[in-house]
PDB file of N, CA and C in Angstrom:
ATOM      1  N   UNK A   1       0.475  -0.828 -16.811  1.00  0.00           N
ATOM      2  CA  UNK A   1      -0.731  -1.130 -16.073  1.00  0.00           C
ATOM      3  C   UNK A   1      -1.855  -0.228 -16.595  1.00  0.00           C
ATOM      4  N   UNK A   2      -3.298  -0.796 -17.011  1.00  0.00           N
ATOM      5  CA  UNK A   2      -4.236  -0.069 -17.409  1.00  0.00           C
ATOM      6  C   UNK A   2      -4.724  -0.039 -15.802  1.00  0.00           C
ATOM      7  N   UNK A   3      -5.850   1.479 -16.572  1.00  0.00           N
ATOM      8  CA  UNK A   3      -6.504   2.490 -15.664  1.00  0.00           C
ATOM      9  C   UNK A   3      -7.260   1.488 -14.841  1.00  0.00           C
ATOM     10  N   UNK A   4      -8.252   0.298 -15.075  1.00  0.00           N
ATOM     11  CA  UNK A   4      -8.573  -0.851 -14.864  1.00  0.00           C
ATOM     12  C   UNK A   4      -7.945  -1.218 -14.022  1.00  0.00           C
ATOM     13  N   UNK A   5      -6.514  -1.813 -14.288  1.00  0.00           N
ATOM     14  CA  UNK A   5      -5.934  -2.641 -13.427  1.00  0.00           C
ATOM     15  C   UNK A   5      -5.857  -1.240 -11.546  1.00  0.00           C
ATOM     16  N   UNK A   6      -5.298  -0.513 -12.250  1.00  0.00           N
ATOM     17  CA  UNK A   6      -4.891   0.522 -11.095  1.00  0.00           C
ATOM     18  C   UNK A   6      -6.401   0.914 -10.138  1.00  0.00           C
ATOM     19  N   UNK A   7      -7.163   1.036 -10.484  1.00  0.00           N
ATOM     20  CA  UNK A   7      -8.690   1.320  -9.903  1.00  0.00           C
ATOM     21  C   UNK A   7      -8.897  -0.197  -9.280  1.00  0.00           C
ATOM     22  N   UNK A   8      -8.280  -1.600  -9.539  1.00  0.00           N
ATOM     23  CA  UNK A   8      -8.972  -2.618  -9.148  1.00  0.00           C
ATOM     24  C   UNK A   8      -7.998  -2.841  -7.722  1.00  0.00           C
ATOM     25  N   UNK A   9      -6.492  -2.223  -8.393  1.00  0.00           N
ATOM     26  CA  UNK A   9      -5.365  -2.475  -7.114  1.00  0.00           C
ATOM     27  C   UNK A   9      -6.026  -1.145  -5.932  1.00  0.00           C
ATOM     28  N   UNK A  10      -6.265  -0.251  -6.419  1.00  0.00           N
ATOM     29  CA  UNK A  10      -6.844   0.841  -5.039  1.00  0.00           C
ATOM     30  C   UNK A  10      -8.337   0.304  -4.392  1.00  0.00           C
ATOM     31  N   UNK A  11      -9.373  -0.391  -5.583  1.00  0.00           N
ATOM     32  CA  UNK A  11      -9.997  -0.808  -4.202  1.00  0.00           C
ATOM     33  C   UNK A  11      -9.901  -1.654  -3.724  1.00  0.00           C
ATOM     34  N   UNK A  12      -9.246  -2.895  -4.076  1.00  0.00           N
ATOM     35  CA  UNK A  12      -8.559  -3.518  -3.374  1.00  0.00           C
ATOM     36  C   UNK A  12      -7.889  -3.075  -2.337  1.00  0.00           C
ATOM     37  N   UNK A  13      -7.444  -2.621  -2.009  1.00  0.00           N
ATOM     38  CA  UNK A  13      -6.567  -1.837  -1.035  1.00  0.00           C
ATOM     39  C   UNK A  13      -8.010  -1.062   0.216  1.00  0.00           C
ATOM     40  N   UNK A  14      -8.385  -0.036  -0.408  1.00  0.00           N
ATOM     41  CA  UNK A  14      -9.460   0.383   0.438  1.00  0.00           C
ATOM     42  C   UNK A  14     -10.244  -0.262   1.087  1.00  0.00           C
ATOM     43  N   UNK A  15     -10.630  -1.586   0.525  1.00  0.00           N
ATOM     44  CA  UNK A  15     -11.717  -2.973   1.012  1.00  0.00           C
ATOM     45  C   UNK A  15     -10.928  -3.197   1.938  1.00  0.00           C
ATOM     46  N   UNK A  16      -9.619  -3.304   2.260  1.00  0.00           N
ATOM     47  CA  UNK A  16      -9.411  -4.091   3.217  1.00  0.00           C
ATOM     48  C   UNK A  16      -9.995  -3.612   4.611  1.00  0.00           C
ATOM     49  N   UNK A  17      -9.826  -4.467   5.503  1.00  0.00           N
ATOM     50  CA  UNK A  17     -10.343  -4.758   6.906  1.00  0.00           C
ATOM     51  C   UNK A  17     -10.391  -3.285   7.450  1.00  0.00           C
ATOM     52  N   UNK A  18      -9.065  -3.138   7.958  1.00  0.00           N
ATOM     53  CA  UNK A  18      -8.358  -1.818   8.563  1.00  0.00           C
ATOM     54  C   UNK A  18      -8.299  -0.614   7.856  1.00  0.00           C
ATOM     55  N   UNK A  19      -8.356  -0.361   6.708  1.00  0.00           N
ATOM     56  CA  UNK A  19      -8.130   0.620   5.694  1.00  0.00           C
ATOM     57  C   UNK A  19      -8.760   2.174   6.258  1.00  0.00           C
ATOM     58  N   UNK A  20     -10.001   2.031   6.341  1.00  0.00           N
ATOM     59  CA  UNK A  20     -10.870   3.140   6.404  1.00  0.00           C
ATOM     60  C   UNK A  20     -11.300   3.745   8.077  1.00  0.00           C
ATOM     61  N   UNK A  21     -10.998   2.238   8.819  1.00  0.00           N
ATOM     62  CA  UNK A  21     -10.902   2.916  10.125  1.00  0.00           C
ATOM     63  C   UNK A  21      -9.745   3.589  10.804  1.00  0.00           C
ATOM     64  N   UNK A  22      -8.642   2.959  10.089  1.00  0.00           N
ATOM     65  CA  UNK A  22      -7.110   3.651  10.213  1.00  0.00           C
ATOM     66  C   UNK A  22      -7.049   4.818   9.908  1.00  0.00           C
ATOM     67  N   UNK A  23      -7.374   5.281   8.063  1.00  0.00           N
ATOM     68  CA  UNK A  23      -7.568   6.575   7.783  1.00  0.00           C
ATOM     69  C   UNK A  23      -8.475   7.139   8.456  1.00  0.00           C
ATOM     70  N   UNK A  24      -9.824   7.227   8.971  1.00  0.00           N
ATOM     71  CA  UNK A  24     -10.172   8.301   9.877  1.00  0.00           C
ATOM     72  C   UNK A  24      -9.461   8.455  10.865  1.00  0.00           C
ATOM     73  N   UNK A  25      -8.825   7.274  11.797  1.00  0.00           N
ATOM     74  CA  UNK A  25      -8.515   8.078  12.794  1.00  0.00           C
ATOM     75  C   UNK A  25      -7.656   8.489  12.610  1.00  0.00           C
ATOM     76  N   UNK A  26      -6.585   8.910  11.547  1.00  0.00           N
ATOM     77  CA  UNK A  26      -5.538   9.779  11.249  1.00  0.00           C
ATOM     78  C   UNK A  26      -6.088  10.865  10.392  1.00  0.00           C
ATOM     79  N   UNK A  27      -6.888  11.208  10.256  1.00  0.00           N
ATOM     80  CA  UNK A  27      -7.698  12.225   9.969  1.00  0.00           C
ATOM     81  C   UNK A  27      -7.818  13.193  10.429  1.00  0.00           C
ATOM     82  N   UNK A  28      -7.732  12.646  12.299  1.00  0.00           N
ATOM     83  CA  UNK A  28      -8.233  14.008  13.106  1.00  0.00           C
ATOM     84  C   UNK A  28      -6.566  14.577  13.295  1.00  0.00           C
ATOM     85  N   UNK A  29      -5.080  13.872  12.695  1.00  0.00           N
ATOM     86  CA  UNK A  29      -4.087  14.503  13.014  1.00  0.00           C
ATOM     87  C   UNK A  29      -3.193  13.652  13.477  1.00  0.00           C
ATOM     88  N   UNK A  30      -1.959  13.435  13.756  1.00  0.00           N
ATOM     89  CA  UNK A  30      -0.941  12.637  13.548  1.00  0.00           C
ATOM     90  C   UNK A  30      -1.005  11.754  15.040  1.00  0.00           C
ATOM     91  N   UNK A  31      -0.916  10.563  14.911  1.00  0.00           N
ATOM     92  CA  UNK A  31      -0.982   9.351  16.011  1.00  0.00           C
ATOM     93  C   UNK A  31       0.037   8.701  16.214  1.00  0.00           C
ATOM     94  N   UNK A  32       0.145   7.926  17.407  1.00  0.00           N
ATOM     95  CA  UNK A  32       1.822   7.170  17.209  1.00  0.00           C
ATOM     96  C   UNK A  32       1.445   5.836  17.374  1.00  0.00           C
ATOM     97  N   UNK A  33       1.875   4.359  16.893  1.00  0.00           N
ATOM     98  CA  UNK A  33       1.477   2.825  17.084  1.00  0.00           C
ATOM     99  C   UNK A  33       0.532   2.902  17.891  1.00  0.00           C
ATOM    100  N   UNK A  34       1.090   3.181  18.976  1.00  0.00           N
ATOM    101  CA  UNK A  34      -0.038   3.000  20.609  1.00  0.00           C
ATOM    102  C   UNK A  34      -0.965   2.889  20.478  1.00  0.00           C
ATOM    103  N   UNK A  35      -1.029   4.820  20.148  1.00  0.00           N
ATOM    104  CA  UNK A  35      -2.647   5.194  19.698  1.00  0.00           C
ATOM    105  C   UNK A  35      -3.629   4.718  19.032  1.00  0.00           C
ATOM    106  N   UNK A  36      -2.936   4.252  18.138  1.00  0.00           N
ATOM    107  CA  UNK A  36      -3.779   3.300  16.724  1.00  0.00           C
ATOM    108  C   UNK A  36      -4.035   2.308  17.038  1.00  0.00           C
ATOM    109  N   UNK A  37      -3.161   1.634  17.896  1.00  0.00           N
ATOM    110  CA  UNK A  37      -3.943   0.504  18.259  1.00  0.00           C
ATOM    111  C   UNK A  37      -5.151   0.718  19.310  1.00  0.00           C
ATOM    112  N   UNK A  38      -5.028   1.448  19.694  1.00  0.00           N
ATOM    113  CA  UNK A  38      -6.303   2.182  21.331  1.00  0.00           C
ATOM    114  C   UNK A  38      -7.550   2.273  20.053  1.00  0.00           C
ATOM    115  N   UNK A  39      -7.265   2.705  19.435  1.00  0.00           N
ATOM    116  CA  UNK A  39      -8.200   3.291  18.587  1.00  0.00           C
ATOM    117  C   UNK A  39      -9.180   2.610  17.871  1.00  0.00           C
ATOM    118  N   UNK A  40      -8.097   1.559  17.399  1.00  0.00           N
ATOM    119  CA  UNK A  40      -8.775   0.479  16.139  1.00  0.00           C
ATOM    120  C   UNK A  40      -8.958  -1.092  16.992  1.00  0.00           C
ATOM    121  N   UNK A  41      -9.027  -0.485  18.269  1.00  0.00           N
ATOM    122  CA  UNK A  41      -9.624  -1.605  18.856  1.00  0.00           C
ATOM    123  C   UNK A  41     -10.732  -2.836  18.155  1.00  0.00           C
ATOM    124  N   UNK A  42     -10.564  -4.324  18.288  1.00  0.00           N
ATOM    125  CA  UNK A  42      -9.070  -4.973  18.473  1.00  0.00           C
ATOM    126  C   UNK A  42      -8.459  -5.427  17.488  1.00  0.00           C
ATOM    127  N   UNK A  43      -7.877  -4.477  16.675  1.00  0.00           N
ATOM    128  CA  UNK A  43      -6.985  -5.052  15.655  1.00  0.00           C
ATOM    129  C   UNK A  43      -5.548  -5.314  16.895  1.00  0.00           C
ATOM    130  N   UNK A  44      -4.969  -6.505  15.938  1.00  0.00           N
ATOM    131  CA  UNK A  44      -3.882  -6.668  16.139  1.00  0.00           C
ATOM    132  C   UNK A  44      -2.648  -6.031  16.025  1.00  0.00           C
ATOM    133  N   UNK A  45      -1.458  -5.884  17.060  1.00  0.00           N
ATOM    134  CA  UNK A  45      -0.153  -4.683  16.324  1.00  0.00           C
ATOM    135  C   UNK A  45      -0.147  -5.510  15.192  1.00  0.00           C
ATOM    136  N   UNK A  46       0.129  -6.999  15.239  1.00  0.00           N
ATOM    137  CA  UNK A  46       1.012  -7.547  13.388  1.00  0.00           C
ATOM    138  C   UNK A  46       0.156  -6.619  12.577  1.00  0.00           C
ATOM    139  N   UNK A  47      -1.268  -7.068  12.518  1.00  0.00           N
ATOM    140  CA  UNK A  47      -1.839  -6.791  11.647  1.00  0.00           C
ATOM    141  C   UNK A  47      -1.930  -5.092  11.019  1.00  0.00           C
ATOM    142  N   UNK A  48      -1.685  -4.373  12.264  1.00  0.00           N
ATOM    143  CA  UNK A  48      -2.242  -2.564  12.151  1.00  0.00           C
ATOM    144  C   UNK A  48      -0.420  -2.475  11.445  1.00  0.00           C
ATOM    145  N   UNK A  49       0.758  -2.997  12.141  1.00  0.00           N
ATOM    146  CA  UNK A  49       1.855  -2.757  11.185  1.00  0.00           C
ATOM    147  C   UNK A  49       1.681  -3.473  10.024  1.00  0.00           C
ATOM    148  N   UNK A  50       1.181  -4.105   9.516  1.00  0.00           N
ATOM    149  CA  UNK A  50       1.110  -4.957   7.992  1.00  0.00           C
ATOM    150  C   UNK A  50       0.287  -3.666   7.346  1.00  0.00           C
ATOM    151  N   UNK A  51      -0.817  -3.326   7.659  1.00  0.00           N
ATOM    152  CA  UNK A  51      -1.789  -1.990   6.957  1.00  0.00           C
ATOM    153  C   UNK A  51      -1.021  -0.956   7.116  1.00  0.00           C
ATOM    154  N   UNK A  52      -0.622  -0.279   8.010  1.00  0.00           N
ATOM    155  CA  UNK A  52       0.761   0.861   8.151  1.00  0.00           C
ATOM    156  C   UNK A  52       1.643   0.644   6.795  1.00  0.00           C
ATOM    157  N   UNK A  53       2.463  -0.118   6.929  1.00  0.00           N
ATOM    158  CA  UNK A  53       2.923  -0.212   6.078  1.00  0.00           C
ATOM    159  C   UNK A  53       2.807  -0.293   4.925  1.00  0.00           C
ATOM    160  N   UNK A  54       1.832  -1.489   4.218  1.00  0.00           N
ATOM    161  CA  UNK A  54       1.182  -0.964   3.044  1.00  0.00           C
ATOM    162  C   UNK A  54       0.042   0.299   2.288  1.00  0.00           C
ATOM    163  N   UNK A  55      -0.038   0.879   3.353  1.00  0.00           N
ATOM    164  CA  UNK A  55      -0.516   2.361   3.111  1.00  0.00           C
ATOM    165  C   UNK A  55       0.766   3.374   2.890  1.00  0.00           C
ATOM    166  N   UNK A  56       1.726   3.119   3.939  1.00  0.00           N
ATOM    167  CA  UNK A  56       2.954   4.472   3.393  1.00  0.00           C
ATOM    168  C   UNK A  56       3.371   4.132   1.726  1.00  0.00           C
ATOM    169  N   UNK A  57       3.242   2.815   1.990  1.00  0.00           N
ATOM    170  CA  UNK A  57       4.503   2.350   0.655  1.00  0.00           C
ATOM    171  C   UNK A  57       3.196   3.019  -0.572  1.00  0.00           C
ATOM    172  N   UNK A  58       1.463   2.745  -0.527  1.00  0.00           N
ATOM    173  CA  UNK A  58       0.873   3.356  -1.375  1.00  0.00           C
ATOM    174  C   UNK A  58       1.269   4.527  -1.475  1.00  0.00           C
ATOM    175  N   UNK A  59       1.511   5.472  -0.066  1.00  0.00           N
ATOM    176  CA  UNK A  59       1.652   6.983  -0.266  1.00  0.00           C
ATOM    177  C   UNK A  59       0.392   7.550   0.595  1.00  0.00           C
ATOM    178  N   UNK A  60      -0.274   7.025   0.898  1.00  0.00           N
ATOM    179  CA  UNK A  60      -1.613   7.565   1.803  1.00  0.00           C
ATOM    180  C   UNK A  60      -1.093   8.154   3.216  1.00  0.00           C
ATOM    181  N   UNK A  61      -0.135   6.989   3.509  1.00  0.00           N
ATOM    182  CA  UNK A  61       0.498   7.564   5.049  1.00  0.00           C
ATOM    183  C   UNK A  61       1.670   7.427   4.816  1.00  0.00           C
ATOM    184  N   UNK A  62       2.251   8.916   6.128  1.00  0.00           N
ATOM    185  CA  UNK A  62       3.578   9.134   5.906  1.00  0.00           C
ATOM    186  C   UNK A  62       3.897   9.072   7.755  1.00  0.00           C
ATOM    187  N   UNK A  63       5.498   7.963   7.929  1.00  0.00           N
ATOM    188  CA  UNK A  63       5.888   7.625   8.996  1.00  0.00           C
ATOM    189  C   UNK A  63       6.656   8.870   9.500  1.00  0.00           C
ATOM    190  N   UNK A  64       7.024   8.881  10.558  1.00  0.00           N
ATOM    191  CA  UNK A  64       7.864  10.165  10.778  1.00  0.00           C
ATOM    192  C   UNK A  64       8.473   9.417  11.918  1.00  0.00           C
ATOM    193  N   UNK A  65       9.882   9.591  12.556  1.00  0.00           N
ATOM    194  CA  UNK A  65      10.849   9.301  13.586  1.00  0.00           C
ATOM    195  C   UNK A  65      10.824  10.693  14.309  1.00  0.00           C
ATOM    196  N   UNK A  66      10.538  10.589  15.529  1.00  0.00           N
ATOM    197  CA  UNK A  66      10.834  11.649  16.083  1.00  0.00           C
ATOM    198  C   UNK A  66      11.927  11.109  17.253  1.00  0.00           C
ATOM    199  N   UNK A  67      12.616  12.214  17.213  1.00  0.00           N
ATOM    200  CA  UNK A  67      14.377  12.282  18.112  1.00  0.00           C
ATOM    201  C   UNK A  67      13.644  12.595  19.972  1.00  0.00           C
ATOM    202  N   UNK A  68      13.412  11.457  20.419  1.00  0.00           N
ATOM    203  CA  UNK A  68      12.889  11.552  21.336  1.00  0.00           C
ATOM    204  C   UNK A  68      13.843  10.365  22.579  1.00  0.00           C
ATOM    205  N   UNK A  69      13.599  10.429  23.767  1.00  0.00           N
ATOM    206  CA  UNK A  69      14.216   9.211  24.427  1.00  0.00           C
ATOM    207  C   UNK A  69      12.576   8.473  25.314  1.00  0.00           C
ATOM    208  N   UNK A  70      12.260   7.335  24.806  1.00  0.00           N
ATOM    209  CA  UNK A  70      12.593   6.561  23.683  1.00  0.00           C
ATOM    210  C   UNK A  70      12.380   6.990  22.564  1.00  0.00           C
ATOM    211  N   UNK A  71      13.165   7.160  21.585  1.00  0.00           N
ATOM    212  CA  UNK A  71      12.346   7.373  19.635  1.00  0.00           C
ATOM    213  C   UNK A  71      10.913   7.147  19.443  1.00  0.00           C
ATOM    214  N   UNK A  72      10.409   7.696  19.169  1.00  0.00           N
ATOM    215  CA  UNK A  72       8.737   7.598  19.045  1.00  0.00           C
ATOM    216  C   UNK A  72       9.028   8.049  17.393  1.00  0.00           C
ATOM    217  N   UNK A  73       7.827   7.255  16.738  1.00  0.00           N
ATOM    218  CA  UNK A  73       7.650   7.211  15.898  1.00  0.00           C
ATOM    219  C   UNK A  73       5.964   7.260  15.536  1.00  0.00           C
ATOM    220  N   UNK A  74       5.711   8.160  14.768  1.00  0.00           N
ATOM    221  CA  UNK A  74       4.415   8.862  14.606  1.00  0.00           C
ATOM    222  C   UNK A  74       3.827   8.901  13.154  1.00  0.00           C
ATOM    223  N   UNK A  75       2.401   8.347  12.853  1.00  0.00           N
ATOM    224  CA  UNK A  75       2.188   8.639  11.383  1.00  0.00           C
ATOM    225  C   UNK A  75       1.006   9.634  11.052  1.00  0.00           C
ATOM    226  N   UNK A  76       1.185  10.086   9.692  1.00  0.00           N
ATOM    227  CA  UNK A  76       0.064  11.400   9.742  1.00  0.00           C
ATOM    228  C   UNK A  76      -0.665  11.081   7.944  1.00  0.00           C
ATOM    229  N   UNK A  77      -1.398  10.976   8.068  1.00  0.00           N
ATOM    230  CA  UNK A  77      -1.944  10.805   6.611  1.00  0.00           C
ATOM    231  C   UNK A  77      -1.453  11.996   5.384  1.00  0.00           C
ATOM    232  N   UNK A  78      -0.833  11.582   4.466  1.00  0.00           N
ATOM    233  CA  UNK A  78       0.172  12.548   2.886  1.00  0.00           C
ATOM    234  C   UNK A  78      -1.604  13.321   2.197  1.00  0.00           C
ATOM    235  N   UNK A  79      -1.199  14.365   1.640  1.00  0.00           N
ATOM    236  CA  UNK A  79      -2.599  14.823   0.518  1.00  0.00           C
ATOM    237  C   UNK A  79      -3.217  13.713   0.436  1.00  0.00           C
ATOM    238  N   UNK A  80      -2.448  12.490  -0.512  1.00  0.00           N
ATOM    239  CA  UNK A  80      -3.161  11.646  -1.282  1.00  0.00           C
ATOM    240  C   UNK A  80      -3.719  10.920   0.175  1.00  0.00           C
ATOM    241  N   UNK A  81      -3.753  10.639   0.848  1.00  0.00           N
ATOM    242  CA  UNK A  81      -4.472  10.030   2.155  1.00  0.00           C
ATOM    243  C   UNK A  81      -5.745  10.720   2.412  1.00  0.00           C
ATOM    244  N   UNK A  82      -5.608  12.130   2.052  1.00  0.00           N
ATOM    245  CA  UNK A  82      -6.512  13.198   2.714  1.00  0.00           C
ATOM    246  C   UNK A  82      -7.551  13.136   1.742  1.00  0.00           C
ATOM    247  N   UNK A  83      -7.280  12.932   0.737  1.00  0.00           N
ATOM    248  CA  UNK A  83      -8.220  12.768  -0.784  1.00  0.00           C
ATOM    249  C   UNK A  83      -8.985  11.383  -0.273  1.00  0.00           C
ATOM    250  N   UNK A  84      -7.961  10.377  -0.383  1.00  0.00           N
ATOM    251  CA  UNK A  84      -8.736   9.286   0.038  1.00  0.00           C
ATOM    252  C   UNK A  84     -10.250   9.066   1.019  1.00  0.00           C
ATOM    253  N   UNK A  85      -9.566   9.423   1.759  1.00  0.00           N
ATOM    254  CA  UNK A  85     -10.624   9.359   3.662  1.00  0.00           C
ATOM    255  C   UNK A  85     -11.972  10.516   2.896  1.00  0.00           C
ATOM    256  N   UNK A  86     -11.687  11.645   2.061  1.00  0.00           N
ATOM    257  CA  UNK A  86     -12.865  12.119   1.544  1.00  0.00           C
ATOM    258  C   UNK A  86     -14.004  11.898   0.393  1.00  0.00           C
ATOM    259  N   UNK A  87     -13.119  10.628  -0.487  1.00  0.00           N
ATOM    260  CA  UNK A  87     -13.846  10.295  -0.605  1.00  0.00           C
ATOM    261  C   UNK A  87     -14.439   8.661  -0.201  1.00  0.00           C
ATOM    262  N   UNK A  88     -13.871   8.295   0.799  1.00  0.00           N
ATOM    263  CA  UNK A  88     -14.043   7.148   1.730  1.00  0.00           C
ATOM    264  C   UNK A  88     -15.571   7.346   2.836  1.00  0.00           C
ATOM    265  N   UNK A  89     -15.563   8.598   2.735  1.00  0.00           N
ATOM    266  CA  UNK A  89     -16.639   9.104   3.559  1.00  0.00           C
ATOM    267  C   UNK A  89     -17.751   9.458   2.617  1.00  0.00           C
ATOM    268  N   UNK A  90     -17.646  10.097   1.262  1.00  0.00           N
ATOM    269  CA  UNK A  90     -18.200  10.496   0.417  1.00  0.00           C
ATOM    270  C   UNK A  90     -19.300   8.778  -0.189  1.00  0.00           C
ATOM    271  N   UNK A  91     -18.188   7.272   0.288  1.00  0.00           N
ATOM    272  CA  UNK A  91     -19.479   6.329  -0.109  1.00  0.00           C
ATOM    273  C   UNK A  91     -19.758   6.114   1.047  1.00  0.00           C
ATOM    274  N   UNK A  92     -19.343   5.940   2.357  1.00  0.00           N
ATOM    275  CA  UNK A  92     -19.869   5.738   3.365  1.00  0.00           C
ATOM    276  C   UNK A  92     -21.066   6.461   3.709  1.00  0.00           C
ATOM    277  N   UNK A  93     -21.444   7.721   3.165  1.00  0.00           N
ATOM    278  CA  UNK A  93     -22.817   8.467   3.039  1.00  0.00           C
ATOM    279  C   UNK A  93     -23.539   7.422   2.337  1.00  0.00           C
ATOM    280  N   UNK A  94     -22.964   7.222   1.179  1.00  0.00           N
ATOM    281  CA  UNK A  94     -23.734   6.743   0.150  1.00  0.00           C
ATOM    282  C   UNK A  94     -24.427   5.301   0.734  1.00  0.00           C
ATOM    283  N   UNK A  95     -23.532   4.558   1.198  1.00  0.00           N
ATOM    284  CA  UNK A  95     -23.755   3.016   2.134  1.00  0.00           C
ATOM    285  C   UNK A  95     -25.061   3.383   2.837  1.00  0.00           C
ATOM    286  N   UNK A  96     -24.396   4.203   3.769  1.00  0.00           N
ATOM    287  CA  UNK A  96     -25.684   4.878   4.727  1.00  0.00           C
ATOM    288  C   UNK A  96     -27.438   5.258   4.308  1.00  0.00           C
ATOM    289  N   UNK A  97     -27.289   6.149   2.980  1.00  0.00           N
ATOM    290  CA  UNK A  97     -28.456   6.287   2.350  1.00  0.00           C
ATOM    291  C   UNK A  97     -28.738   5.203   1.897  1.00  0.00           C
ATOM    292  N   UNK A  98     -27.946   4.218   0.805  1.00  0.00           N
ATOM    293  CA  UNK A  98     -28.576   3.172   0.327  1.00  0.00           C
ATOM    294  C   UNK A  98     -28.724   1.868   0.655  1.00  0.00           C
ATOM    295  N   UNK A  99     -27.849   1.764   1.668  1.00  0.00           N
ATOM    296  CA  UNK A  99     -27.745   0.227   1.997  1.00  0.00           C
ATOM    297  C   UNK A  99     -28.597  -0.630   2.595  1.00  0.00           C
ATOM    298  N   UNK A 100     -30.056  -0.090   3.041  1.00  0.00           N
ATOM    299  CA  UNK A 100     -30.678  -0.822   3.184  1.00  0.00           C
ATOM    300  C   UNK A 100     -31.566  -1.313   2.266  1.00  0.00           C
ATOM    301  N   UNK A 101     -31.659  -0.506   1.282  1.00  0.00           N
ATOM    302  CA  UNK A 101     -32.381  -1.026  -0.674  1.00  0.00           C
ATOM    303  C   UNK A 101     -31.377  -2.291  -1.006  1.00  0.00           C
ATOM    304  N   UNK A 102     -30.238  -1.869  -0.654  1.00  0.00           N
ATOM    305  CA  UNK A 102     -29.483  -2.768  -1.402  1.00  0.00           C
ATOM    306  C   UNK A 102     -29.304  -4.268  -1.112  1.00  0.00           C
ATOM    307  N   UNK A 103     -29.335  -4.206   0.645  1.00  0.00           N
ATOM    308  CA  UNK A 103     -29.105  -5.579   1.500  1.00  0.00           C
ATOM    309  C   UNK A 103     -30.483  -5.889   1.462  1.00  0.00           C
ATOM    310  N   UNK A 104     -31.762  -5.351   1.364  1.00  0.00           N
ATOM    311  CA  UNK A 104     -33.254  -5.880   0.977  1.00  0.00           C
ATOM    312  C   UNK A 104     -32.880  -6.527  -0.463  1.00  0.00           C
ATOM    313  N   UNK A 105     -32.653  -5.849  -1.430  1.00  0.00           N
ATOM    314  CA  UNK A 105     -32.680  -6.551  -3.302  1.00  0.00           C
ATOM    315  C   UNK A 105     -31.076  -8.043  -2.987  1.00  0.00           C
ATOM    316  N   UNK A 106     -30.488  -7.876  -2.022  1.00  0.00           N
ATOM    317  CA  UNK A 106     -29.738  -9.106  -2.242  1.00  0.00           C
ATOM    318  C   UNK A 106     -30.435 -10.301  -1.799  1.00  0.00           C
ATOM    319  N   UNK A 107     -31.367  -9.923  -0.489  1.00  0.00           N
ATOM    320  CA  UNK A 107     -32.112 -10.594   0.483  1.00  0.00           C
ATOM    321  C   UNK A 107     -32.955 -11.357  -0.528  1.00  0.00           C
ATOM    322  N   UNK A 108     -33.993 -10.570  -1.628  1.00  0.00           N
ATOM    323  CA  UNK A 108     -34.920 -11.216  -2.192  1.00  0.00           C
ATOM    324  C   UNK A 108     -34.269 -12.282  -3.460  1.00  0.00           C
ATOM    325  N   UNK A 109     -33.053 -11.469  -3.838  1.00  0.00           N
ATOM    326  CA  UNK A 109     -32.606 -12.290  -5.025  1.00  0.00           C
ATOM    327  C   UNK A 109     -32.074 -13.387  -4.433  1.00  0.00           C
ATOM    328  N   UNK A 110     -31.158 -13.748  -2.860  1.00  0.00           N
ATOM    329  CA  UNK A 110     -30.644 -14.919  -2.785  1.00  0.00           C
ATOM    330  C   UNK A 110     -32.093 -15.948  -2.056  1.00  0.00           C
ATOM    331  N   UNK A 111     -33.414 -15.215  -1.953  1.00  0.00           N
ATOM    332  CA  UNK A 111     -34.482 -16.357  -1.752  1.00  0.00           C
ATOM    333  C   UNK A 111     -35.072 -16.771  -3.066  1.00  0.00           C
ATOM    334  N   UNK A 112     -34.951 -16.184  -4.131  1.00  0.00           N
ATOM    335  CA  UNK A 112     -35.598 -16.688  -5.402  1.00  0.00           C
ATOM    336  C   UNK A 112     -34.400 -17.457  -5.598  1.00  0.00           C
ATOM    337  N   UNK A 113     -33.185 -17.565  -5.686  1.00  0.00           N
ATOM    338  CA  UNK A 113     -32.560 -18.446  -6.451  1.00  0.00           C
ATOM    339  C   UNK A 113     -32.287 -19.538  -4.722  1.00  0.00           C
ATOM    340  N   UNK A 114     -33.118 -19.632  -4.303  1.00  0.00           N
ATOM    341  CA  UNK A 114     -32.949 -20.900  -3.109  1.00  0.00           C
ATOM    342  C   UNK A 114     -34.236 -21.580  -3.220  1.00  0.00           C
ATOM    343  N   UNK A 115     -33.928 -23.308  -3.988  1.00  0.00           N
ATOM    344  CA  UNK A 115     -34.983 -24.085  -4.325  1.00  0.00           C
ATOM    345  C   UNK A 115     -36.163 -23.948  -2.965  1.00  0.00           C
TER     346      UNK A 115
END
């Protein structure tokens, strides 16, 4: 796999829906299903376990079982998660400063190309 392909599979991954609101709120420190769903109000459980999961299997988040009655099971974002969310925030500045230049220059270009 070129460097290409791997940069197109991570933002792919980051674009998605849930991605970036999941990683902050595991940001502030380890959460269990529940929580995440309270949190990421209203995602769906299917959906928040479909992103769970394909985030551990990336390596961003790590599941943990805790020996509890009932078993609770808890996830906490790995380094590479922690890297992520910083620089996840690092364009979300950037969005913030620029995005209104940017959604103005799409604004004018999709009225010039509308007969």
């Amino acid at each position: 796999m070129t460097t290409l392909d791997v940069t197109n599979l991570i933002m792919k991954r980051i674009g998605e829906r849930w991605t970036y609101r999941l990683l902050s709120a595991l940001s502030d420190g380890e959460l269990r299903f529940a929580e995440l769903l309270r949190a990421l109000a209203p995602v769906k459980a299917k959906v928040l376990s479909e992103t769970l999961f394909r985030l551990e299997s990336d390596g961003f988040v790590r599941r943990r079982i805790v020996d509890a009655r009932p078993p609770q099971v808890k996830y906490q974002l790995t380094q590479l998660g922690r890297d992520m969310v910083g620089l996840m925030n690092s364009i979300a500045r950037w969005a913030s400063a620029h995005g209104d230049l940017v959604l103005s220059l799409a604004n004018q270009a999709s009225r010039e190309l509308t007969p």
